[in-house]
PDB file of N, CA and C in Angstrom:
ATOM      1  N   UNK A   1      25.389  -4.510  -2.526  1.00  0.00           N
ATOM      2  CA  UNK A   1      24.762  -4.308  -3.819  1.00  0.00           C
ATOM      3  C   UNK A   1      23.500  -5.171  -3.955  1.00  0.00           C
ATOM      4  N   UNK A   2      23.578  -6.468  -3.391  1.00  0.00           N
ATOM      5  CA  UNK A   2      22.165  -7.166  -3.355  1.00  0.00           C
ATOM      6  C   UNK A   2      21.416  -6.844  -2.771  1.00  0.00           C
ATOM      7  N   UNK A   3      21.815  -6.344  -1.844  1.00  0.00           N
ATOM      8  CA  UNK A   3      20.917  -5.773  -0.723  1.00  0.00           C
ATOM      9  C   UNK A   3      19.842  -4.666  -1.397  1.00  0.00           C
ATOM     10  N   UNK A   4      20.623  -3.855  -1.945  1.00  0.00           N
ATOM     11  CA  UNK A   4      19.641  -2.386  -2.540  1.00  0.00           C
ATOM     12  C   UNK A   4      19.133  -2.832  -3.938  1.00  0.00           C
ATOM     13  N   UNK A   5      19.842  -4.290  -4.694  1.00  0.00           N
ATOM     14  CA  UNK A   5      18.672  -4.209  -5.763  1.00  0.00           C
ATOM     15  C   UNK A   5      17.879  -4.805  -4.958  1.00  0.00           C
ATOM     16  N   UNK A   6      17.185  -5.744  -4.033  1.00  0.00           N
ATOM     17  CA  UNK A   6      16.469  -6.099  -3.325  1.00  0.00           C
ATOM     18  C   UNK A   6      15.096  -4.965  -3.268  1.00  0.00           C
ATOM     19  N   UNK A   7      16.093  -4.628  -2.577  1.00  0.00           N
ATOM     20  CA  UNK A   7      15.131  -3.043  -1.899  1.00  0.00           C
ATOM     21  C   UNK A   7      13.996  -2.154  -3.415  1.00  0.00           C
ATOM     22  N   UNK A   8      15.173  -2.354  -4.421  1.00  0.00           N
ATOM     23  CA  UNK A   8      14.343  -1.485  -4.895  1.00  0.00           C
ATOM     24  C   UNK A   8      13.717  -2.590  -5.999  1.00  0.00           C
ATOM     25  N   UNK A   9      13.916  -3.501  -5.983  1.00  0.00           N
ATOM     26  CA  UNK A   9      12.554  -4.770  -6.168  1.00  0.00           C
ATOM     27  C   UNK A   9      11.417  -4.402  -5.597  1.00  0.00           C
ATOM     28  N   UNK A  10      11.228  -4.576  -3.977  1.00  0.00           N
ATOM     29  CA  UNK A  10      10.310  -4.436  -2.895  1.00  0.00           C
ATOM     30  C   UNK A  10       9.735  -2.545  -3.465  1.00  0.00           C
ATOM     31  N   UNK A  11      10.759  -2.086  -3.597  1.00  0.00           N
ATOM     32  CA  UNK A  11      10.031  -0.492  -3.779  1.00  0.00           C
ATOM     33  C   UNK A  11       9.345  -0.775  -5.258  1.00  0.00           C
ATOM     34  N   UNK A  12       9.732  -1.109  -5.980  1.00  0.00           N
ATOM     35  CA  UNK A  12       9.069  -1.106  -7.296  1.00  0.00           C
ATOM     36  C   UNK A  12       7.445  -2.024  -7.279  1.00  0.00           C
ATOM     37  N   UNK A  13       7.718  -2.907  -6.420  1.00  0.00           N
ATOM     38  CA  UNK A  13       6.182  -3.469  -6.226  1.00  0.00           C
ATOM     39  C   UNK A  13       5.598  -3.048  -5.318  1.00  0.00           C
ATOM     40  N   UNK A  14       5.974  -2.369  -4.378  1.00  0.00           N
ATOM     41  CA  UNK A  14       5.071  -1.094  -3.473  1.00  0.00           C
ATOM     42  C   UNK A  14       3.550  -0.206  -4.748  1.00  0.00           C
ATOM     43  N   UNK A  15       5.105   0.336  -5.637  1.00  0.00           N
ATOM     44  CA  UNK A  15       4.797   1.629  -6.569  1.00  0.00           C
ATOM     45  C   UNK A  15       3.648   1.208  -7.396  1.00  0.00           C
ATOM     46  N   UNK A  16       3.799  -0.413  -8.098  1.00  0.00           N
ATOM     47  CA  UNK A  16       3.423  -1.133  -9.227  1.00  0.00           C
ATOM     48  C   UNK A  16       1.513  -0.901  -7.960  1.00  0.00           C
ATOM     49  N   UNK A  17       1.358  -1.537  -6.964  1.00  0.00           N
ATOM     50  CA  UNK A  17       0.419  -1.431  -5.775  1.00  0.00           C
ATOM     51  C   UNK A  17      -0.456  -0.037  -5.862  1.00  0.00           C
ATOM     52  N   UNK A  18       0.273   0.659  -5.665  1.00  0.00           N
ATOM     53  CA  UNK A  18       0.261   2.282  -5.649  1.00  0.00           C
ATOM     54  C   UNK A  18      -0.671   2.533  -6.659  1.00  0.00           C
ATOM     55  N   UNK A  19      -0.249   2.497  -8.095  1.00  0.00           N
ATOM     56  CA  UNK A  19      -0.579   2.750  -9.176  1.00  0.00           C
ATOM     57  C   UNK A  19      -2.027   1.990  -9.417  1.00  0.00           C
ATOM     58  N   UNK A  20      -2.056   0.797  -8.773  1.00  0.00           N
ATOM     59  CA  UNK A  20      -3.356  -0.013  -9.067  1.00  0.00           C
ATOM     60  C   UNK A  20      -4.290   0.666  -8.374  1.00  0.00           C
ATOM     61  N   UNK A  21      -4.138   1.010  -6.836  1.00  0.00           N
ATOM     62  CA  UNK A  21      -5.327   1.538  -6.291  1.00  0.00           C
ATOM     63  C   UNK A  21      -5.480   3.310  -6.549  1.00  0.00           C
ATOM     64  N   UNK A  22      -4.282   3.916  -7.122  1.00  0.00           N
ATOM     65  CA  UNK A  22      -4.804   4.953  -7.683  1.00  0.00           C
ATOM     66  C   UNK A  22      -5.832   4.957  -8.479  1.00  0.00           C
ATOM     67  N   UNK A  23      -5.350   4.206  -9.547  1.00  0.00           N
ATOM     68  CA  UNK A  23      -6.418   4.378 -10.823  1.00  0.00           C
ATOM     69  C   UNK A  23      -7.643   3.903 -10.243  1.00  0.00           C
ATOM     70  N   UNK A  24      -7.680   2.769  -9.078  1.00  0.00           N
ATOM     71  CA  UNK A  24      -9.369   2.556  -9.054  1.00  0.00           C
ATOM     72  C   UNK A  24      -9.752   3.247  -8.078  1.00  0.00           C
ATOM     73  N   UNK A  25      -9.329   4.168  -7.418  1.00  0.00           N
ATOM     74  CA  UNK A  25      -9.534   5.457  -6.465  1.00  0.00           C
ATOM     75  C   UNK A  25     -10.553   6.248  -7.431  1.00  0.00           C
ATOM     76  N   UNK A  26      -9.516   6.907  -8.379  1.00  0.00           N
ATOM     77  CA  UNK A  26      -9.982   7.882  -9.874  1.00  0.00           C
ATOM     78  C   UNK A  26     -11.173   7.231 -10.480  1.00  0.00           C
ATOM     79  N   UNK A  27     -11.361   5.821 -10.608  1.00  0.00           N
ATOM     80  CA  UNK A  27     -12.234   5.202 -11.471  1.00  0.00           C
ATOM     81  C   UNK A  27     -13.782   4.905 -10.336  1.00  0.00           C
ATOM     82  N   UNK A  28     -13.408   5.015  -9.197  1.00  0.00           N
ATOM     83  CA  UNK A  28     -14.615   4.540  -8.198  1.00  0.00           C
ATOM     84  C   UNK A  28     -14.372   3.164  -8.178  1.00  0.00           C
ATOM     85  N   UNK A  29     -13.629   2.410  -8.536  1.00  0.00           N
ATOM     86  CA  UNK A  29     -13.553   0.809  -8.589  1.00  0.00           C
ATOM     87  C   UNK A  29     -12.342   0.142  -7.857  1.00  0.00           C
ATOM     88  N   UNK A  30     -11.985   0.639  -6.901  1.00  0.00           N
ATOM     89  CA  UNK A  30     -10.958   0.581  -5.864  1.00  0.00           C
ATOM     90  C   UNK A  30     -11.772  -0.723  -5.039  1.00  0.00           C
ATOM     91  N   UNK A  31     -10.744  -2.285  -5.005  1.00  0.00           N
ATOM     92  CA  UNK A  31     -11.390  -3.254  -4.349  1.00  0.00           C
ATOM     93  C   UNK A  31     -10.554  -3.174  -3.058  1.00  0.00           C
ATOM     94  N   UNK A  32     -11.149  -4.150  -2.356  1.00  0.00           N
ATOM     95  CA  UNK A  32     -10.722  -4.474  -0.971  1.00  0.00           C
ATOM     96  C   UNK A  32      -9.578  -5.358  -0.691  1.00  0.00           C
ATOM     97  N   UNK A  33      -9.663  -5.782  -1.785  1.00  0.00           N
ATOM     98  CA  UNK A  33      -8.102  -6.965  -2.293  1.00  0.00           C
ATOM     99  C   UNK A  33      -6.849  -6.042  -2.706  1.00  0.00           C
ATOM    100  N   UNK A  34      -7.507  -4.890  -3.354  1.00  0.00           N
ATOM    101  CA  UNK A  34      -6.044  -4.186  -4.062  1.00  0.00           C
ATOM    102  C   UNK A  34      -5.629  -3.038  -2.852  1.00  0.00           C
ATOM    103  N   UNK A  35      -6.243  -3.142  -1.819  1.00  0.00           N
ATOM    104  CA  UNK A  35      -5.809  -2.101  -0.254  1.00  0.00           C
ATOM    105  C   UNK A  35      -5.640  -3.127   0.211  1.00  0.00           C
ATOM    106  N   UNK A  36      -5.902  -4.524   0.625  1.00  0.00           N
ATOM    107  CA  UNK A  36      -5.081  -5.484   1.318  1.00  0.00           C
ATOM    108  C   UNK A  36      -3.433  -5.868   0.790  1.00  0.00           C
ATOM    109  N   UNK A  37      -3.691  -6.255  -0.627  1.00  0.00           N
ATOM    110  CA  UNK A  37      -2.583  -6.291  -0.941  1.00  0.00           C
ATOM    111  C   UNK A  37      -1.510  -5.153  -0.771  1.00  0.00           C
ATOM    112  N   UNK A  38      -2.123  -4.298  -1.047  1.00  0.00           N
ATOM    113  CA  UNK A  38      -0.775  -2.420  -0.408  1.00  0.00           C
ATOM    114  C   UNK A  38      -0.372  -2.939   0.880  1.00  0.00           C
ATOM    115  N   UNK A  39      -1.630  -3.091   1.621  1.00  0.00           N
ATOM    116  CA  UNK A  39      -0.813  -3.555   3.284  1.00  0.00           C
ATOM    117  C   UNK A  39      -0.043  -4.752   3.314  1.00  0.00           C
ATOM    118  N   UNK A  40      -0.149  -5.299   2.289  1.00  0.00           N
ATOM    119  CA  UNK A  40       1.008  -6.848   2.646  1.00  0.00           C
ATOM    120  C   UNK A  40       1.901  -6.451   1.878  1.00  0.00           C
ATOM    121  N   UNK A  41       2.045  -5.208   0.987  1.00  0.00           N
ATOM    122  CA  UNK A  41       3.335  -4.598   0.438  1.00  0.00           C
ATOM    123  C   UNK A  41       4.015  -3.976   1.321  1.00  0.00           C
ATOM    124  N   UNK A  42       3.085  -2.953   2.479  1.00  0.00           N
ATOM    125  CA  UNK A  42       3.908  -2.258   3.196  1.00  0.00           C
ATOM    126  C   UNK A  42       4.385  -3.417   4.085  1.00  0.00           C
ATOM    127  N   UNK A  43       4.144  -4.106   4.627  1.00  0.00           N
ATOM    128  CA  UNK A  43       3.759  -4.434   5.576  1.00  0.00           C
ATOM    129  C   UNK A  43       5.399  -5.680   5.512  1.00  0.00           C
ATOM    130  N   UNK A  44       5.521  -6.091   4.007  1.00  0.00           N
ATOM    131  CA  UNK A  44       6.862  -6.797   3.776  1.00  0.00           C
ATOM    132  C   UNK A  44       8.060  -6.089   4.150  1.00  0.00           C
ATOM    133  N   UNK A  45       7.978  -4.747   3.172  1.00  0.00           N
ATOM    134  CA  UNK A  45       8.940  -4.039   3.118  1.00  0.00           C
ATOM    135  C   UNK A  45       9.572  -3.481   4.502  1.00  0.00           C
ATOM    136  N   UNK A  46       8.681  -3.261   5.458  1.00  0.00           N
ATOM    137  CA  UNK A  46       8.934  -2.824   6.577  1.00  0.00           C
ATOM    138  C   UNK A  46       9.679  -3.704   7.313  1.00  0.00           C
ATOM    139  N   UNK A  47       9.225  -4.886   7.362  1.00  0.00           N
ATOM    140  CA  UNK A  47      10.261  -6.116   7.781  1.00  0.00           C
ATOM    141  C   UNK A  47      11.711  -6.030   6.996  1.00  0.00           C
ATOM    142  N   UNK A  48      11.941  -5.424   6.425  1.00  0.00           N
ATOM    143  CA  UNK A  48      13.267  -5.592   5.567  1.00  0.00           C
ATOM    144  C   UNK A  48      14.030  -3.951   5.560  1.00  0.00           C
ATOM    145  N   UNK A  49      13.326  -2.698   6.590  1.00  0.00           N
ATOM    146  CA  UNK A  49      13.762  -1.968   6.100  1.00  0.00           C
ATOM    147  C   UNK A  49      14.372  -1.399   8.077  1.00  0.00           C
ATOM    148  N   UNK A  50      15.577  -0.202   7.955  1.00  0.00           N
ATOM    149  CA  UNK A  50      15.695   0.159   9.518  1.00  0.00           C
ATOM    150  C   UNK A  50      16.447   1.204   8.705  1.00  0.00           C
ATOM    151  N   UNK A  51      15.433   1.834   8.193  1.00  0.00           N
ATOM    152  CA  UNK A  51      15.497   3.784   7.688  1.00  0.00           C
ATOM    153  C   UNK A  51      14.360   4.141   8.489  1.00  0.00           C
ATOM    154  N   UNK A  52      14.643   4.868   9.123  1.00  0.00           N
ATOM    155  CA  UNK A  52      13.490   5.885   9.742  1.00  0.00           C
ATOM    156  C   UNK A  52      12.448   6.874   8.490  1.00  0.00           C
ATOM    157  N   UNK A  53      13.504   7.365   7.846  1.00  0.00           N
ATOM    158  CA  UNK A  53      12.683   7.999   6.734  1.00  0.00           C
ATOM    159  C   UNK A  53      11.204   7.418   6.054  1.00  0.00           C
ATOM    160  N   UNK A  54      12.034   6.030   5.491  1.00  0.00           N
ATOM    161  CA  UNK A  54      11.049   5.327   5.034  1.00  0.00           C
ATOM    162  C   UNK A  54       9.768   4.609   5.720  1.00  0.00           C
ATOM    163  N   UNK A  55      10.467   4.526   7.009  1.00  0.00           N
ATOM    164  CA  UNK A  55       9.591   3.753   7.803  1.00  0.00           C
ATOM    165  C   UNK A  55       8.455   4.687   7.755  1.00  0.00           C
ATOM    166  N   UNK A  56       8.717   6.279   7.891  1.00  0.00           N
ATOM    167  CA  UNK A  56       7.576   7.251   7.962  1.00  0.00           C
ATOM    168  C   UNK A  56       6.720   7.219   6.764  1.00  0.00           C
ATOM    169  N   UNK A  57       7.212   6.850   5.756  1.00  0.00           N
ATOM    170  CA  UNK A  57       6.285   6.440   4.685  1.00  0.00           C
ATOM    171  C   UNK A  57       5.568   5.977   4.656  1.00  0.00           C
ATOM    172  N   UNK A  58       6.154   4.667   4.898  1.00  0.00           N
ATOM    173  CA  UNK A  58       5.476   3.628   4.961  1.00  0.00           C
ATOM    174  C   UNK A  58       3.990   3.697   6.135  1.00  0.00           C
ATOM    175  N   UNK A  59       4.096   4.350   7.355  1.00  0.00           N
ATOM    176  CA  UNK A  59       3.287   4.750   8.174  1.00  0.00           C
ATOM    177  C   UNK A  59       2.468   5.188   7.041  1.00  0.00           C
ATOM    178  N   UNK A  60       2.565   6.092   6.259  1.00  0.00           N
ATOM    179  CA  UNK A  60       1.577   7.237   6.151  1.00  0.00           C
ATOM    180  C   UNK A  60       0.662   6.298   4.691  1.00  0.00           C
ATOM    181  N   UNK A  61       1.874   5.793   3.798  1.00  0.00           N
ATOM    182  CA  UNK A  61       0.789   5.047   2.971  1.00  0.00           C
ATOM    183  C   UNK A  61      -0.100   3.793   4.004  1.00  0.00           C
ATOM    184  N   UNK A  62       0.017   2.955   5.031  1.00  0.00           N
ATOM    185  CA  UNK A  62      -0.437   1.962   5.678  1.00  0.00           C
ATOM    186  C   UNK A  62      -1.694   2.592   6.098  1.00  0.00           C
ATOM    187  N   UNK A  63      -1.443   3.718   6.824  1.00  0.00           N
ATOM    188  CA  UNK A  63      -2.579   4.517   7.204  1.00  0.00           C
ATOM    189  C   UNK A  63      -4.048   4.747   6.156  1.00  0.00           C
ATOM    190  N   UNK A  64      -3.323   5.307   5.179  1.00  0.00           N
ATOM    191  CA  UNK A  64      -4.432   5.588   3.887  1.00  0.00           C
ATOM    192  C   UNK A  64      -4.869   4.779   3.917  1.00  0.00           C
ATOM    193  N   UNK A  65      -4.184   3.337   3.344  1.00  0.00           N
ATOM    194  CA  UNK A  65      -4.795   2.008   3.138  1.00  0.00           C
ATOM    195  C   UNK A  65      -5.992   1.786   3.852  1.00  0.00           C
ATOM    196  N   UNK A  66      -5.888   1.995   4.951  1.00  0.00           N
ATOM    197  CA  UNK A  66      -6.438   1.474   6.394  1.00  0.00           C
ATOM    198  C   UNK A  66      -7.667   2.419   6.529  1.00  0.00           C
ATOM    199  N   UNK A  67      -7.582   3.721   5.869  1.00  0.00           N
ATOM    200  CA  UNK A  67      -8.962   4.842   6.210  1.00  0.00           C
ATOM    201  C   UNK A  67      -9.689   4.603   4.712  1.00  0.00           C
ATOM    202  N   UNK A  68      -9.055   4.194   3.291  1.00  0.00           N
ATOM    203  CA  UNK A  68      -9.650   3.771   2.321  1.00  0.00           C
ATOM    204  C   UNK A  68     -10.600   2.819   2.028  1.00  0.00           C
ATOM    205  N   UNK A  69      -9.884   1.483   3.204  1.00  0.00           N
ATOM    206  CA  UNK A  69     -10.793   0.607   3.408  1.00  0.00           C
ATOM    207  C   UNK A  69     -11.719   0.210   4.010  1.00  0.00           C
ATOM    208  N   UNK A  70     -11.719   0.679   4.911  1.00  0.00           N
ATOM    209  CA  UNK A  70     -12.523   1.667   5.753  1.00  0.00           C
ATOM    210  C   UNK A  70     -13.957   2.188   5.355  1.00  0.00           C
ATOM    211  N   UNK A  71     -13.388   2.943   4.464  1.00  0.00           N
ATOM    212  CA  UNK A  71     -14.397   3.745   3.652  1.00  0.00           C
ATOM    213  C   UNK A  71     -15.062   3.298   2.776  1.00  0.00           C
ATOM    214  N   UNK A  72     -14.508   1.899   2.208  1.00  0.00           N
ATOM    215  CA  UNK A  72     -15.159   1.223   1.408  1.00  0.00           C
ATOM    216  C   UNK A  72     -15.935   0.207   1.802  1.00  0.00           C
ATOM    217  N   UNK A  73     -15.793  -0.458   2.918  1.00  0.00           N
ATOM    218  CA  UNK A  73     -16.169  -1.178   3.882  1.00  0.00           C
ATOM    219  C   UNK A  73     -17.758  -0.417   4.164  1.00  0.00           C
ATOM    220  N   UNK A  74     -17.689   0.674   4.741  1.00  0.00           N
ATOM    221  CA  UNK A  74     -18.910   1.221   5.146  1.00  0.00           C
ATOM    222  C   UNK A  74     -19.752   1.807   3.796  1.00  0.00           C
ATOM    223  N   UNK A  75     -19.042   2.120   2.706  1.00  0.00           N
ATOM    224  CA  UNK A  75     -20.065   2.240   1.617  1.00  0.00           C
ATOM    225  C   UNK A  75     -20.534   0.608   1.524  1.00  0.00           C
ATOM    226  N   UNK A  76     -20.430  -0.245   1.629  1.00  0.00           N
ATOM    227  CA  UNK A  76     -20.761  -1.764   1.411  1.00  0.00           C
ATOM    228  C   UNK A  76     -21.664  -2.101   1.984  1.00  0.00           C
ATOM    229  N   UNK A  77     -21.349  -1.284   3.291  1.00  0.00           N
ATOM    230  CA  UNK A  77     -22.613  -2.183   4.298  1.00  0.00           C
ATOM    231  C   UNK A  77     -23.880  -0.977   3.928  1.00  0.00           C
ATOM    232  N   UNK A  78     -23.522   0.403   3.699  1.00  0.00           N
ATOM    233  CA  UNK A  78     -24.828   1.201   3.167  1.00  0.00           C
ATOM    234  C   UNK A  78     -25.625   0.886   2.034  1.00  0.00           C
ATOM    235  N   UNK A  79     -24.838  -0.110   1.180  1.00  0.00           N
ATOM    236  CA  UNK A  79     -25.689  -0.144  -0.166  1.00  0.00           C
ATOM    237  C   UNK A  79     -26.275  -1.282  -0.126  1.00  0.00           C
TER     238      UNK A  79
END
């Protein structure tokens, strides 16, 4: 039982992550701190997790992170 409220601690501050760089996705104001921090969300949770399911998640949000910042990175150095 500790175990899974744990878990869904760690999932709820994934989501809480999620929600921040959505809105500054939508807003154009998406920083480089709020996609680092997603990756040190995924990046916890994964240490704590041995679901395959999730692990694929977790791939696929890490990834975004990683092509978002990316992307913001090179608008930076263009402007």
């Amino acid at each position: 039982l500790e175990r899974k409220r744990r878990a869904v601690s760690r999932a709820g501050r994934i989501l809480d992550v999620l929600e921040d760089v959505k809105i500054g996705l939508l807003s154009g104001e998406v920083t480089a701190d709020d996609l680092e921090r997603l990756k040190k969300a995924v990046r916890d949770e994964r240490d704590a997790t041995d679901d395959e399911r999730l692990e694929g998640v977790l791939n696929e949000i890490e990834t975004r992170a990683a092509v978002e910042l990316a992307k913001l990175e090179r608008a930076n150095r263009a402007a």
